[in-house]
C-alpha atoms as a PDB file:
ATOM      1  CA  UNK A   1      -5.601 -11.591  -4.665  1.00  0.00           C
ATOM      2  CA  UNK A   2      -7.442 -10.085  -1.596  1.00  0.00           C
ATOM      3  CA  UNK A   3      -8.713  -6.814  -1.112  1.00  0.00           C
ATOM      4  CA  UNK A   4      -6.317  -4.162   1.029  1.00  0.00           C
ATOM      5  CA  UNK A   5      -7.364  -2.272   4.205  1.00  0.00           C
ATOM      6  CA  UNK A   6      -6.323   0.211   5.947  1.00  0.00           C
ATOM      7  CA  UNK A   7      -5.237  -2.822   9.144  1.00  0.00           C
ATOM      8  CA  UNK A   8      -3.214  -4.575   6.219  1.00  0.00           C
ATOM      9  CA  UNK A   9       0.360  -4.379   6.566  1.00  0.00           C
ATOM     10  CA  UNK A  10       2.641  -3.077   4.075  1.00  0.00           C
ATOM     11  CA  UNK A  11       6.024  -2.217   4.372  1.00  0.00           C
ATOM     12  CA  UNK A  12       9.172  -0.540   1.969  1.00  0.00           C
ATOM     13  CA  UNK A  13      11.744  -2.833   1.002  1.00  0.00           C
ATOM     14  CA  UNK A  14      13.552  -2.611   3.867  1.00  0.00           C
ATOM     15  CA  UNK A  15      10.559  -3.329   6.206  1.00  0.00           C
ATOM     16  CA  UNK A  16       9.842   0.457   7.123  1.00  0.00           C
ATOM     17  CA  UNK A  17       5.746   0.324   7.795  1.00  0.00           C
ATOM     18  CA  UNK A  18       3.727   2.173   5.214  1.00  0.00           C
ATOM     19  CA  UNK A  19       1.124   3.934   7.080  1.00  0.00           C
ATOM     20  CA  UNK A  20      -2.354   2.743   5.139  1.00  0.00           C
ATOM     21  CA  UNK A  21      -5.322   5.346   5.215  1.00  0.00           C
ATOM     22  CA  UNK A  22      -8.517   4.920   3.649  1.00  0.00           C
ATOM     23  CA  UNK A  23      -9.850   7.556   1.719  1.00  0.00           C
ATOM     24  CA  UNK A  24     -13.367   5.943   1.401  1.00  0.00           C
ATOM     25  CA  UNK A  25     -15.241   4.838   5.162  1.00  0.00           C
ATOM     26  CA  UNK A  26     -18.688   3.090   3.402  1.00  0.00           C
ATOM     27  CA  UNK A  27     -17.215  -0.551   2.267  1.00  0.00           C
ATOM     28  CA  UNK A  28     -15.559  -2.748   5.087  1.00  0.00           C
ATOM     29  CA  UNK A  29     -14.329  -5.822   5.367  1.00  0.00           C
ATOM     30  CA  UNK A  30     -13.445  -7.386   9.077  1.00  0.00           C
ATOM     31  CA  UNK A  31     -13.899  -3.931  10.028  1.00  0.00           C
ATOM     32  CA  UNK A  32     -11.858  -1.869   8.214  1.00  0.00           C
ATOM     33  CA  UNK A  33     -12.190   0.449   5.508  1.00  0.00           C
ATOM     34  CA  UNK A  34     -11.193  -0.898   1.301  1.00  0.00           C
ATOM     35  CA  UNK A  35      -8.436   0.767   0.194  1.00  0.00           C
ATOM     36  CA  UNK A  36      -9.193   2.254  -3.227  1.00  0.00           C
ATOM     37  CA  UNK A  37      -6.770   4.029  -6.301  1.00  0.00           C
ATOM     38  CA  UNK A  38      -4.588   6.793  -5.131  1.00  0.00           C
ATOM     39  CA  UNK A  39      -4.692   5.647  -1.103  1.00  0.00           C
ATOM     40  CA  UNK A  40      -1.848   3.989  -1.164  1.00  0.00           C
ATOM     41  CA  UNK A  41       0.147   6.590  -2.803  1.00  0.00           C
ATOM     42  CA  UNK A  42       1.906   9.478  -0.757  1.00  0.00           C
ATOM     43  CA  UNK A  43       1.563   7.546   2.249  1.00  0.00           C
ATOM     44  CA  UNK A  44       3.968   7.931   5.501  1.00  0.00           C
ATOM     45  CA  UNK A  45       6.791   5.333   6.199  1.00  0.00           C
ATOM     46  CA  UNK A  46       7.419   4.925   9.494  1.00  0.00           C
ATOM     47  CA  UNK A  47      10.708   2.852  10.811  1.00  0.00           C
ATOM     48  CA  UNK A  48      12.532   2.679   7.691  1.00  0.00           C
ATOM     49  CA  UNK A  49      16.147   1.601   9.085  1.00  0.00           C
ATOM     50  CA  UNK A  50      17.676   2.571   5.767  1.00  0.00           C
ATOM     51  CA  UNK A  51      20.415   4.998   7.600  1.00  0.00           C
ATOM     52  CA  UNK A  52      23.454   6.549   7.257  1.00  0.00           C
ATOM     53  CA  UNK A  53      25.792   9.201   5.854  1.00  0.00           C
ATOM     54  CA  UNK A  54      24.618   8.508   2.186  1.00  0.00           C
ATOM     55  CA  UNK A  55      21.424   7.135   2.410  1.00  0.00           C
ATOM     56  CA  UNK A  56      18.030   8.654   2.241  1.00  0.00           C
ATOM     57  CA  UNK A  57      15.158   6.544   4.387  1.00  0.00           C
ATOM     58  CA  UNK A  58      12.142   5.530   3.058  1.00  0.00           C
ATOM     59  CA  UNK A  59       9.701   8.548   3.989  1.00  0.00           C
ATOM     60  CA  UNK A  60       6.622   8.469   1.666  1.00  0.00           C
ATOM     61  CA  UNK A  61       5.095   5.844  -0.799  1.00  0.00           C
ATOM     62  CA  UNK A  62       5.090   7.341  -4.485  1.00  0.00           C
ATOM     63  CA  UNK A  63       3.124   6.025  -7.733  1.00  0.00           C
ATOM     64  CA  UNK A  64       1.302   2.254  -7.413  1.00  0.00           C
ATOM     65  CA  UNK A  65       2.717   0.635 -10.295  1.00  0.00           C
ATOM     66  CA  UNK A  66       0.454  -1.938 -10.116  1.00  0.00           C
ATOM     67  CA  UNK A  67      -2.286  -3.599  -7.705  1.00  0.00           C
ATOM     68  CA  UNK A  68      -5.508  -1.799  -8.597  1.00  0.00           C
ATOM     69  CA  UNK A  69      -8.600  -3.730  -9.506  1.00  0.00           C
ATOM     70  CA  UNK A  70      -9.387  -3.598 -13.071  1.00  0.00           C
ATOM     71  CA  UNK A  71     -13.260  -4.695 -12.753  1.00  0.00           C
ATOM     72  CA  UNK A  72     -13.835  -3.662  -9.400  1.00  0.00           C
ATOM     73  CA  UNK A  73     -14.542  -0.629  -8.037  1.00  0.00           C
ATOM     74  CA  UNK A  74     -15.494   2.043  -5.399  1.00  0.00           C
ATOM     75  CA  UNK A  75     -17.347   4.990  -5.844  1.00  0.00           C
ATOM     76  CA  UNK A  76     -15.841   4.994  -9.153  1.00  0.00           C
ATOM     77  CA  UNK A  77     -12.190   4.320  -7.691  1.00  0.00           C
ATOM     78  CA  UNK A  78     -10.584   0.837  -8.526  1.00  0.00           C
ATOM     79  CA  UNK A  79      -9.616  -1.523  -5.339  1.00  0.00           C
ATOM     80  CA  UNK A  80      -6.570  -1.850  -4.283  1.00  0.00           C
ATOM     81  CA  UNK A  81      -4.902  -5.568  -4.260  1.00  0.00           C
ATOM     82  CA  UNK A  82      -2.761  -7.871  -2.085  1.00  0.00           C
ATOM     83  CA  UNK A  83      -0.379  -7.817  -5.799  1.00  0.00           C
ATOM     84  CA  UNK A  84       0.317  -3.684  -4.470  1.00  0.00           C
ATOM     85  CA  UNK A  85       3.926  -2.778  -6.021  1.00  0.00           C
ATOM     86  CA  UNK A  86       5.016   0.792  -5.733  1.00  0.00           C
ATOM     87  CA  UNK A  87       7.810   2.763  -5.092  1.00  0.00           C
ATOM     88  CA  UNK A  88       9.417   4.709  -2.186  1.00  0.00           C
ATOM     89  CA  UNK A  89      11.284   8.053  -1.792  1.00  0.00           C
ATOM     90  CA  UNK A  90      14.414   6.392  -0.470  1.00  0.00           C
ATOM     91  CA  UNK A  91      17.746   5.726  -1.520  1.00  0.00           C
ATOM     92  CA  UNK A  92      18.735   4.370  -4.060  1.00  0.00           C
ATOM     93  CA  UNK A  93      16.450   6.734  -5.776  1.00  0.00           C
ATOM     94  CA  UNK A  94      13.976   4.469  -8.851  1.00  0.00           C
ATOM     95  CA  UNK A  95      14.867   0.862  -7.124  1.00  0.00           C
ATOM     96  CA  UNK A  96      13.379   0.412  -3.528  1.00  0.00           C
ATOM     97  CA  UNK A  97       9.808  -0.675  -3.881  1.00  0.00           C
ATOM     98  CA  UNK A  98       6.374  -1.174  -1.095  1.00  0.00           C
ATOM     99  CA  UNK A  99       4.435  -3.996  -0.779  1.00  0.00           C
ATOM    100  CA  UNK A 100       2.138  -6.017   1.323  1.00  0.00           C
ATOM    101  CA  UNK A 101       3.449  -7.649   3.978  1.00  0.00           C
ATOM    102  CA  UNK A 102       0.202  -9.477   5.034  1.00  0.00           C
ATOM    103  CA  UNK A 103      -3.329  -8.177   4.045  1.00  0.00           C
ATOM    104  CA  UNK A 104      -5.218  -9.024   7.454  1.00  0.00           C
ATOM    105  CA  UNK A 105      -8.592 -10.000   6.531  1.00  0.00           C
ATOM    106  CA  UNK A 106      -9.498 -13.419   4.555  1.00  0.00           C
ATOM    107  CA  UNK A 107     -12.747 -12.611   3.459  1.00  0.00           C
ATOM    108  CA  UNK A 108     -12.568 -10.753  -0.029  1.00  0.00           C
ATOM    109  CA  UNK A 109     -10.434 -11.721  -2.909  1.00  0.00           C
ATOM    110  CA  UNK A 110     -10.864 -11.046  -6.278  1.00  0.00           C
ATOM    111  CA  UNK A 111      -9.147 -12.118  -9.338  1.00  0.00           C
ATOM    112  CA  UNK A 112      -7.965  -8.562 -11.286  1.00  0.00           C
END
């Protein structure tokens, strides 16, 4: 699994663009900052083309349900993985989930 920045792309399940910011600035990798626990939760979605007179569109990321490091970690906060599974705030409510799209850098992986 590689590491997530904040250039990776992830998107809600119906390819809205989750909006990655990195909480920590010290460890980079091609550039950009590690995502660590907690960053990728709360997180804007942006294009979410879930619409219409019923349905809610993906706005925020909630709760990672799993994709954080279990060895690895910065300033005391776990890494976040390319195996990121969370869900969103949009309709139907409990089943739409995030993920990564593509992680953009090739350099760090680690293995939990």
């Amino acid at each position: 699994m590689e590491w997530i920045t904040e250039r990776s792309t992830v998107l809600c399940g119906h390819d809205g663009v989750v909006v990655p910011v990195a909480s920590q600035r010290w460890v980079r990798t091609g550039g950009a900052a590690v995502l660590v626990d907690n960053d990728p939760e709360g997180r804007a979605v942006k294009g979410c083309p879930n619409i219409g007179p019923t349905m809610k569109p993906c706005t925020t990321t909630l709760r990672v349900a799993r994709g954080y490091s279990d060895w690895i970690r910065i300033g005391g906060r776990a890494v976040t993985l390319s195996n990121l599974d969370g869900l969103t705030d949009g309709t139907v409510p409990g089943t739409v989930h995030y993920r990564v799209e593509h992680t953009r850098q090739h350099l760090v992986r680690s293995t939990s």
